[in-house]
N, C-alpha and C. Protein backbone atom coordinates (compact mmCIF):
# COMPACT_ATOMS: atom_id res chain seq x y z
N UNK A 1 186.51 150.97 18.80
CA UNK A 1 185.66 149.83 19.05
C UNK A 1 184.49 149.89 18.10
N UNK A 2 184.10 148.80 17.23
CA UNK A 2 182.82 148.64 16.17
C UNK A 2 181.81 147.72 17.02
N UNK A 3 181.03 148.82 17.05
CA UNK A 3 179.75 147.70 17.46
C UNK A 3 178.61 148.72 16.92
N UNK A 4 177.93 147.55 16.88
CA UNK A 4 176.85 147.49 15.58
C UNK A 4 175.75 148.53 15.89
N UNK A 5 175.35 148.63 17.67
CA UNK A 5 174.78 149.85 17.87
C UNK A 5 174.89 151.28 17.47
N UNK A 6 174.34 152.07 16.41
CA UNK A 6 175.12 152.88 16.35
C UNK A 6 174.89 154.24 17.53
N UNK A 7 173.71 153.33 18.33
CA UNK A 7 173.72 154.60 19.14
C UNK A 7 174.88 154.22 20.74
N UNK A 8 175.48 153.16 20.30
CA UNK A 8 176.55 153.05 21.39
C UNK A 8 177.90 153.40 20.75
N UNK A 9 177.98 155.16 21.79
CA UNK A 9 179.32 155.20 21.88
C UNK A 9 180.52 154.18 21.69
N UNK A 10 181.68 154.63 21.31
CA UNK A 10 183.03 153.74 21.26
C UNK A 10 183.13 153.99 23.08
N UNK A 11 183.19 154.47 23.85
CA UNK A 11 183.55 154.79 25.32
C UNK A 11 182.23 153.91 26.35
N UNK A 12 181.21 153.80 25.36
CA UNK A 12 180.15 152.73 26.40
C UNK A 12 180.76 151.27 25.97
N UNK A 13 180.63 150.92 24.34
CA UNK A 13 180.95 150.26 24.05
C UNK A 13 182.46 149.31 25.17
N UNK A 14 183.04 150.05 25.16
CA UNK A 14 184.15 149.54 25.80
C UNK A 14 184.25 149.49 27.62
N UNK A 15 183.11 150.53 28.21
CA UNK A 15 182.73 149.79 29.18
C UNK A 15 182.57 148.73 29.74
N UNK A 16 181.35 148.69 28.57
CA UNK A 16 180.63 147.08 28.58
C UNK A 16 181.33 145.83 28.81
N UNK A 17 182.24 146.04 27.68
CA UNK A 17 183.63 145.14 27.28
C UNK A 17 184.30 144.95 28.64
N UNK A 18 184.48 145.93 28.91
CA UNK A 18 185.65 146.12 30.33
C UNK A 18 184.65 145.08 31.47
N UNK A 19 183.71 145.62 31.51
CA UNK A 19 182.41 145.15 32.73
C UNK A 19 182.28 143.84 32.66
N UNK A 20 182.10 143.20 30.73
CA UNK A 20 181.95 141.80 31.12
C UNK A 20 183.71 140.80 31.62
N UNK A 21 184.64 141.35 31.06
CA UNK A 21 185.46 140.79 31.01
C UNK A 21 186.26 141.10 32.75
N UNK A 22 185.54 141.94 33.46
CA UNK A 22 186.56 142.10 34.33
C UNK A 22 185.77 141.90 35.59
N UNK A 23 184.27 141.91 35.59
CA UNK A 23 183.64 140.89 36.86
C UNK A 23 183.48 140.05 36.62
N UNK A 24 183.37 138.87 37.72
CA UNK A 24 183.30 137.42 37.91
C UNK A 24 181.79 136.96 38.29
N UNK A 25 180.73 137.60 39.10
CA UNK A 25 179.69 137.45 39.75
C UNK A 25 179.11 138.06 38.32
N UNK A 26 177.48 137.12 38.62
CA UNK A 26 176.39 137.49 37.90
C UNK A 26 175.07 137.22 38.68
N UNK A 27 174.44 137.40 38.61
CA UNK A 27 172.93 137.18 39.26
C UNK A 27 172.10 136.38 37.87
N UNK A 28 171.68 134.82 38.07
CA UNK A 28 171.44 134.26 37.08
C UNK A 28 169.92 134.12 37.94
N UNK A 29 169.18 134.48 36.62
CA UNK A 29 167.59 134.45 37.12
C UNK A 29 166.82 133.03 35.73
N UNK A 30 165.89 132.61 36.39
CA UNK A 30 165.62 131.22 36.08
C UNK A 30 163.93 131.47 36.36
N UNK A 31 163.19 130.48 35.38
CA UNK A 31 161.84 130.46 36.02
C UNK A 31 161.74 129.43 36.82
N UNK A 32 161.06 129.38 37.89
CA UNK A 32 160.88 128.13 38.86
C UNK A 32 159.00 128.04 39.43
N UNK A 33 158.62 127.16 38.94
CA UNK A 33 157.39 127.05 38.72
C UNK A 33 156.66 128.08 38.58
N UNK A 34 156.95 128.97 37.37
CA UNK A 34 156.58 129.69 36.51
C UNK A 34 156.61 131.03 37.51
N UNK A 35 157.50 131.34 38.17
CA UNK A 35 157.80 132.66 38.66
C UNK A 35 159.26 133.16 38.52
N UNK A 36 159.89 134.05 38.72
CA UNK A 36 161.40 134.40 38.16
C UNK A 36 162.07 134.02 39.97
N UNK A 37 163.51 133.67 39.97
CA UNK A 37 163.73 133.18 40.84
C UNK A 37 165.38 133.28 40.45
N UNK A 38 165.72 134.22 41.20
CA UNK A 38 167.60 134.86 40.47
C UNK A 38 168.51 134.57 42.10
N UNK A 39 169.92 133.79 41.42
CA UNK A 39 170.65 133.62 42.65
C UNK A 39 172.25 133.82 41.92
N UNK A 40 173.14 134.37 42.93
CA UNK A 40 173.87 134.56 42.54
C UNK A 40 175.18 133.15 42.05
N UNK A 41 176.18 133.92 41.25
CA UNK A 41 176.65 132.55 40.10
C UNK A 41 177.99 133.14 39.34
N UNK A 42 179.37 132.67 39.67
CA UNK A 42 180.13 133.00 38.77
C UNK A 42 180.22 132.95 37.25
N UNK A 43 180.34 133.11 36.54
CA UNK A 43 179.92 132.99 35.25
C UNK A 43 181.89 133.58 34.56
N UNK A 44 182.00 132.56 33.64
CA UNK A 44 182.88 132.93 32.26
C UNK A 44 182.65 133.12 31.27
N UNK A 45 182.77 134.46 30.43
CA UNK A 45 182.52 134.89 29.17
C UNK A 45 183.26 134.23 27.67
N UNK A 46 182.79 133.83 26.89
CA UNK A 46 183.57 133.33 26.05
C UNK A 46 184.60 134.77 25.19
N UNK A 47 185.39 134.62 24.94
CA UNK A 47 186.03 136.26 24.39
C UNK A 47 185.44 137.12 23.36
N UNK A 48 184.36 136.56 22.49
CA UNK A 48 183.54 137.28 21.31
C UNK A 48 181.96 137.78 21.94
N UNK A 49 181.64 137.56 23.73
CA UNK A 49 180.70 138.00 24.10
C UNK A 49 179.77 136.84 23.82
N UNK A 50 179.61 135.84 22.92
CA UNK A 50 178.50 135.10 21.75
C UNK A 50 178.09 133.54 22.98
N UNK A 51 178.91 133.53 24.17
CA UNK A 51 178.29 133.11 25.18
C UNK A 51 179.26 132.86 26.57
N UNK A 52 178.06 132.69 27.63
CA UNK A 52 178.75 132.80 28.85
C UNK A 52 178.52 131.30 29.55
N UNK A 53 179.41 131.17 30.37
CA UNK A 53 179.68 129.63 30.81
C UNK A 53 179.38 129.76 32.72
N UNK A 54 178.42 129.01 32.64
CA UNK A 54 178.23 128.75 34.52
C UNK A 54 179.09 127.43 34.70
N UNK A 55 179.28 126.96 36.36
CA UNK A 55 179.66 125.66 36.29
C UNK A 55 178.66 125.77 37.58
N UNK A 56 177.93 124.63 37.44
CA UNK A 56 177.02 124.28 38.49
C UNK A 56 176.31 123.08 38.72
N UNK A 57 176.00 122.81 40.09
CA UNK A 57 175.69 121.39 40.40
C UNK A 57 173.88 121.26 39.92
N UNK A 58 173.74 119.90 39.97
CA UNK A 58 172.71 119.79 39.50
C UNK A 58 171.51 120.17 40.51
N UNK A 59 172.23 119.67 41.53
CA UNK A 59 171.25 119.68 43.17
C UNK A 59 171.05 121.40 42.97
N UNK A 60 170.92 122.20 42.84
CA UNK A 60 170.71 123.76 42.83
C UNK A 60 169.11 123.90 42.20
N UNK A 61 168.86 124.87 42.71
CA UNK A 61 167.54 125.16 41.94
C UNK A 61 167.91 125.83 40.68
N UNK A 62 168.65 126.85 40.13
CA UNK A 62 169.08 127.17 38.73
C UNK A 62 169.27 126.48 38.10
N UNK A 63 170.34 125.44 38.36
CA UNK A 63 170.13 124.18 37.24
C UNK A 63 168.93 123.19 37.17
N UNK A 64 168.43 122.91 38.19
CA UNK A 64 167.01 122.49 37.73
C UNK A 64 165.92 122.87 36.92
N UNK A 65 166.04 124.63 37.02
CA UNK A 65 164.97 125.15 36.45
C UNK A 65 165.81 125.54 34.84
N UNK A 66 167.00 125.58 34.79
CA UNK A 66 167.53 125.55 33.51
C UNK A 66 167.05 124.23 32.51
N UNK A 67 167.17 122.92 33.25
CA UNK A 67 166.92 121.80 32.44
C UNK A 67 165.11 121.91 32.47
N UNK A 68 164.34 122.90 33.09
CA UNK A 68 162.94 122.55 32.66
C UNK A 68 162.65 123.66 31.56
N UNK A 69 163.34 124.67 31.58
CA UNK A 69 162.82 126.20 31.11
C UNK A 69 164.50 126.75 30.60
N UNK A 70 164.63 126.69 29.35
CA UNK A 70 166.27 127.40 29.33
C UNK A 70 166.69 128.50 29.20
N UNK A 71 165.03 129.22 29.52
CA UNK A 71 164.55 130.51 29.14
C UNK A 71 165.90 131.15 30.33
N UNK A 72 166.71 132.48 30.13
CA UNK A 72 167.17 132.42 31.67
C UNK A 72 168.04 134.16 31.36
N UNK A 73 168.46 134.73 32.18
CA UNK A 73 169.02 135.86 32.16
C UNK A 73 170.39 135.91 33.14
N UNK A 74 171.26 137.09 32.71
CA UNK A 74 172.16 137.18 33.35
C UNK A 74 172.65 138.46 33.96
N UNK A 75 172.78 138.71 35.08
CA UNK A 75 172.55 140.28 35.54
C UNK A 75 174.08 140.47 36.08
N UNK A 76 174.91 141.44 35.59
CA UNK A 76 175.92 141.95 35.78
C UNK A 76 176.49 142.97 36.18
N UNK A 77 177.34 143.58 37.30
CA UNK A 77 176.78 144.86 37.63
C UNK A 77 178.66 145.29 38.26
N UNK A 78 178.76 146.19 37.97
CA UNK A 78 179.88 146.92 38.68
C UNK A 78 179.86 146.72 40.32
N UNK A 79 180.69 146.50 40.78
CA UNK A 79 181.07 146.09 42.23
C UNK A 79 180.55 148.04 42.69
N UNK A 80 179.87 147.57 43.94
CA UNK A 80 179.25 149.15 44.47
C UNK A 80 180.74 149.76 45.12
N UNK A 81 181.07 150.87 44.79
CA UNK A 81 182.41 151.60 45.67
C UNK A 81 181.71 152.55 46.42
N UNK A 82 181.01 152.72 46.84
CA UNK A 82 180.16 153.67 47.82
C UNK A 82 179.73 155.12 47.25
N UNK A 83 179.83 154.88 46.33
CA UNK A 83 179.68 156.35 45.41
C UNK A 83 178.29 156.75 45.84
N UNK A 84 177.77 158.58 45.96
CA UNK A 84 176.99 158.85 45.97
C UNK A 84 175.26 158.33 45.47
N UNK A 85 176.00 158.16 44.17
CA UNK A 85 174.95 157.76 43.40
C UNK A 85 175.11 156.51 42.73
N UNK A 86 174.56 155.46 43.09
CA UNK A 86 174.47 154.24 42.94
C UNK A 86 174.22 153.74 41.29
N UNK A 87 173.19 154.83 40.85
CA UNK A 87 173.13 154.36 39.79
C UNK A 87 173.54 154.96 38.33
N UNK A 88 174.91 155.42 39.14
CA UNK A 88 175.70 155.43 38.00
C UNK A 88 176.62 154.63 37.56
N UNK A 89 176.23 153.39 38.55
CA UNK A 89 177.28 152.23 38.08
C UNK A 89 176.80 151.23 36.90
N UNK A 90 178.01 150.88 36.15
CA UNK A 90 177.80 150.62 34.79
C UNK A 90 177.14 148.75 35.36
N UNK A 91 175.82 148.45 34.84
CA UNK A 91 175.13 147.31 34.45
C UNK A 91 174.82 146.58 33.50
N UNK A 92 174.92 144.99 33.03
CA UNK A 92 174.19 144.81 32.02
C UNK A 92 173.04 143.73 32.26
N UNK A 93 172.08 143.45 31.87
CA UNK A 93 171.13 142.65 31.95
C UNK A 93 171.00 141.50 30.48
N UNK A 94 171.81 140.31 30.34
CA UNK A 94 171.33 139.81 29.27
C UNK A 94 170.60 138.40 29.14
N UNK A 95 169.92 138.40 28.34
CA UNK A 95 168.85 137.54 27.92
C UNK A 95 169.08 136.46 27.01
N UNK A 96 168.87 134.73 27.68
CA UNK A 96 169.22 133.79 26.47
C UNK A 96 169.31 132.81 26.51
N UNK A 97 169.66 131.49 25.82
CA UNK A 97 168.96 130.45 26.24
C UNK A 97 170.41 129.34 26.65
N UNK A 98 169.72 128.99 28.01
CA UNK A 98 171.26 127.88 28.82
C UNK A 98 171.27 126.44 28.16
N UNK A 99 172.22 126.01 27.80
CA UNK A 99 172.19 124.77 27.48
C UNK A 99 173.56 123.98 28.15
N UNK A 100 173.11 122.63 28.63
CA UNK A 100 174.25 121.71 29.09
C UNK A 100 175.08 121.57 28.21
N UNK A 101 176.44 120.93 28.88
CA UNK A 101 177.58 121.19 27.72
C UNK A 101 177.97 119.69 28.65
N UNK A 102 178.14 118.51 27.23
CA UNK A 102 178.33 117.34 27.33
C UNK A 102 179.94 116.92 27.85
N UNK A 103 180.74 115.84 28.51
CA UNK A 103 181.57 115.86 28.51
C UNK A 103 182.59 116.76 29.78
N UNK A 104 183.83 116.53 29.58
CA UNK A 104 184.49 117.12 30.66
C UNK A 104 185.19 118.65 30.29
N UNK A 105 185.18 118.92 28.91
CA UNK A 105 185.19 120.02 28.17
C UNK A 105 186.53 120.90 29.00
N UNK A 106 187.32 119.95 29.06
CA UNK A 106 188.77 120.46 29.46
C UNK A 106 189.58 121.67 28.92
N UNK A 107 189.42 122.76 27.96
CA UNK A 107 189.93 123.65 27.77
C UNK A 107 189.10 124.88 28.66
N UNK A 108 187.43 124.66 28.68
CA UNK A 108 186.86 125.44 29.49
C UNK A 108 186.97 125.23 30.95
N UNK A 109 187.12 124.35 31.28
CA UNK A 109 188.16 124.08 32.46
C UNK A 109 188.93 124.64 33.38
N UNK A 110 190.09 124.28 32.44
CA UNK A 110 191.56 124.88 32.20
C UNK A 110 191.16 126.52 32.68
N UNK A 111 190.62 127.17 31.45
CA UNK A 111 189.76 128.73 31.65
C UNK A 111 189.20 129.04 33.22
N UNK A 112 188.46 128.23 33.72
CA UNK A 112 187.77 128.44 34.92
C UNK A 112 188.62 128.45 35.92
N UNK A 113 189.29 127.33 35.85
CA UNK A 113 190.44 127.06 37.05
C UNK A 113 191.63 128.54 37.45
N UNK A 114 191.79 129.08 36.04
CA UNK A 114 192.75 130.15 36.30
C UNK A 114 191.81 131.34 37.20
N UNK A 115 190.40 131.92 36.67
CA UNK A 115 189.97 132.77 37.20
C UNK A 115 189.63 132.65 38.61
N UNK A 116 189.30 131.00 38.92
CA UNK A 116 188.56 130.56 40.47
C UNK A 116 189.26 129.80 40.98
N UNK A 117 190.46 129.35 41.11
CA UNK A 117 191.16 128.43 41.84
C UNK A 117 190.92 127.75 42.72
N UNK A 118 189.81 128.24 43.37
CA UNK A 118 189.00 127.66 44.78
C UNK A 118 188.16 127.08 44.19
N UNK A 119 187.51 126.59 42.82
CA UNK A 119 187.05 126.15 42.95
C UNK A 119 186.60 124.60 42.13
N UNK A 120 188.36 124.60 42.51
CA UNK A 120 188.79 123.42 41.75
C UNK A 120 187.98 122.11 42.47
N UNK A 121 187.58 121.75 43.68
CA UNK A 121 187.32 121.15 44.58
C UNK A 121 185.65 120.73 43.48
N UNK A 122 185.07 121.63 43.07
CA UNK A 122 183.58 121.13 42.44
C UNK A 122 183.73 119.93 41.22
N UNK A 123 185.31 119.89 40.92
CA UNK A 123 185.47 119.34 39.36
C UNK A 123 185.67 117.59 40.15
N UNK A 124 185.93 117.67 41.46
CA UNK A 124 185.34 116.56 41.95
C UNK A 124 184.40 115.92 42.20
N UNK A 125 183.76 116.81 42.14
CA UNK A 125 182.00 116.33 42.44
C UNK A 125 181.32 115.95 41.60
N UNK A 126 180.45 115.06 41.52
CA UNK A 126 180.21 114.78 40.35
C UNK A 126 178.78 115.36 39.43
N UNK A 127 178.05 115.72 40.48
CA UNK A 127 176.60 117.08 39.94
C UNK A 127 177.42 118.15 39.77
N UNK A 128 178.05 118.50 39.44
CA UNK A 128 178.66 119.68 39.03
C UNK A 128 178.79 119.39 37.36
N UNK A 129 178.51 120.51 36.39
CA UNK A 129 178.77 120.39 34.73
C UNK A 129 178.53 121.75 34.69
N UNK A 130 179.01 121.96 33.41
CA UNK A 130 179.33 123.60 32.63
C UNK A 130 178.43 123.73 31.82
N UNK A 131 177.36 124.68 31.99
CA UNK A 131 175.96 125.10 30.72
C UNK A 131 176.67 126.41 30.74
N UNK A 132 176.28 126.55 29.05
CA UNK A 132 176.33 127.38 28.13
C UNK A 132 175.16 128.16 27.83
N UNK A 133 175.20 129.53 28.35
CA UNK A 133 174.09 130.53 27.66
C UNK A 133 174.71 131.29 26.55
N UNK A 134 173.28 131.04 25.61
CA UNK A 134 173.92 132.05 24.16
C UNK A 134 173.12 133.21 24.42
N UNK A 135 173.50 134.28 24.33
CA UNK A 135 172.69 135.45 24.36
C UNK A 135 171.91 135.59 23.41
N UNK A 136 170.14 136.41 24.05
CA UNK A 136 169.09 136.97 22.94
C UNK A 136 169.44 138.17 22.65
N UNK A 137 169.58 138.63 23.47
CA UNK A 137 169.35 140.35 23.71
C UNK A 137 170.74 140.66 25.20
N UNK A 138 170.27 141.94 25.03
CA UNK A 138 171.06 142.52 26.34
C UNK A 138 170.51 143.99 26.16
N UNK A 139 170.24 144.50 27.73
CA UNK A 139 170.08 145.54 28.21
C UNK A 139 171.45 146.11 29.09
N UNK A 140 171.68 147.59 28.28
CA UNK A 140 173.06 147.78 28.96
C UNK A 140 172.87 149.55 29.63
N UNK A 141 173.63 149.58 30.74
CA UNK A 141 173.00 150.71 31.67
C UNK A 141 174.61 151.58 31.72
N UNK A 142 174.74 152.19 31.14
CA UNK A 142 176.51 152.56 31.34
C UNK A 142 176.50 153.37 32.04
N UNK A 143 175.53 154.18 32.88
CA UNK A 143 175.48 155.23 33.86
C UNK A 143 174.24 155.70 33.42
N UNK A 144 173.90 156.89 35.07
CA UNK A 144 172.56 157.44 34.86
C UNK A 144 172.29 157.79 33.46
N UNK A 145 170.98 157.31 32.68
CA UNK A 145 170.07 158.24 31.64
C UNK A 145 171.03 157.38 30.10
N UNK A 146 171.86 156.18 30.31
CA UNK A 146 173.31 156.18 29.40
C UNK A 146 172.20 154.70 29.27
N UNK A 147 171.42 154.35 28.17
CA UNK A 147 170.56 152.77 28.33
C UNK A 147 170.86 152.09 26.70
N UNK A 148 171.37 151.10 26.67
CA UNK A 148 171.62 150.94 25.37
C UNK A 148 170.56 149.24 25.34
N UNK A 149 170.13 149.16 24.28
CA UNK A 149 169.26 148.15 24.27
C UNK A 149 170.31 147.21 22.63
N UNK A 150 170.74 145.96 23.40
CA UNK A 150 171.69 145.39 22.15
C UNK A 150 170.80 144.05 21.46
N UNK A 151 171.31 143.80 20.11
CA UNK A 151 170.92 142.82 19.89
C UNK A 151 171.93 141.65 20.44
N UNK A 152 171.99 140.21 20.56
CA UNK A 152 172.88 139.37 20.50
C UNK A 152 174.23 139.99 19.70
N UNK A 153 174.42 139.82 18.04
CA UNK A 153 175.29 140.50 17.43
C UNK A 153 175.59 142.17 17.75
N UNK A 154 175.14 142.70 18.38
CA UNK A 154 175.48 143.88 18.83
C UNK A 154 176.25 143.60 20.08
N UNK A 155 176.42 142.76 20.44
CA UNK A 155 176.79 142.41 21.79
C UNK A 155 177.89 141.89 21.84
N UNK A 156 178.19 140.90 20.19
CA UNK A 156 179.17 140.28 20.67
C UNK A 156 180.27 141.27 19.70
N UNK A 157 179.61 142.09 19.01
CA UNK A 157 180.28 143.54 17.92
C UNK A 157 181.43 143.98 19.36
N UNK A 158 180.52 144.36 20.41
CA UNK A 158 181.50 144.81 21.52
C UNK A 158 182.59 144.77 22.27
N UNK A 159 182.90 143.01 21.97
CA UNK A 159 183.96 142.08 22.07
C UNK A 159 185.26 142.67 21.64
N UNK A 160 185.00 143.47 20.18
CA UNK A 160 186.65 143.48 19.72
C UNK A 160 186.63 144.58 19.94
C-alpha cells in the first residue's frame, strides 16, 4: 500500500482503508449557531477516499447547518466488540468542506441503494439530496499511541 505518509505504516495504512470502506455509520459534526453540533449519518465513500457522500433531508439540522457553514467533519470509528480496552479501536476523524450535489445523480444512487436497501423509501421524499464532502485533512487513530495526522492527498494515497 503507497501512501504518502511516510510515517504510516503499509499495515495502518490499510486499516484505514479497511475502516473506511467497511463501516457504514459516521458521526457528522456541523456548526450550528456557531457551536459544534455532531449527529449520527450513514455516509458513502467514493473509492479513491477524495470524497464521502451523505444522503439527507433538508428538514435536519446537519443539512441546514451544512448550507450555512460547509465547514463540517466526519467521525468514523470501529464498531465497539467489548474489548478491554476501548481505545484500541481503529478511528478516523476527517475534516472538509460539504457541498450539495445537483440533480438525481443516479449512479450514486444505484451505489447507496446496494449498501442501504432500507433506505430506498427517502429517494421518495422529496427534502432528501446527496452532499458531497471533499476532505481537508484527517486525523487517524489505528490503536493506542498509533496517531497519524493525513493530508487530503495522503488520504486518498490510502485508497489503493
Amino acid at each position: 500500500m503507497a501512501c504518502m505518509d511516510r510515517n504510516l505504516p503499509d499495515d495502518d495504512a490499510a486499516a484505514l482503508a479497511s475502516l473506511l470502506r467497511g463501516e457504514r455509520i459516521a458521526h457528522l459534526a456541523t456548526l450550528r449557531q456557531d457551536a459544534p453540533m455532531a449527529s449520527m449519518t450513514l455516509y458513502l465513500p467514493n473509492a479513491d477516499f477524495t470524497a464521502f457522500h451523505v444522503h439527507v433531508s433538508r428538514l435536519a439540522w446537519h443539512t441546514q447547518d451544512m448550507a450555512q457553514d460547509p465547514r463540517v467533519a466526519l467521525s468514523i470509528a470501529e464498531a465497539d466488540d467489548g474489548r478491554a480496552d476501548p481505545f484500541t479501536l481503529t478511528r478516523v476523524s476527517i475534516r472538509g468542506a460539504a457541498q450539495p450535489l445537483e440533480g438525481d445523480q443516479p449512479d450514486l444512487k444505484r451505489q447507496w441503494l446496494v449498501c442501504f436497501p432500507e433506505q430506498a423509501i427517502n429517494f421518495e421524499l422529496a427534502d432528501f439530496s446527496f452532499w458531497r464532502i471533499v476532505p481537508r485533512d484527517a486525523r487517524f487513530i489505528a490503536g493506542f499511541g498509533r496517531i497519524h495526522n493525513l493530508s487530503a492527498a495522503a488520504l486518498a494515497a490510502c485508497s489503493k
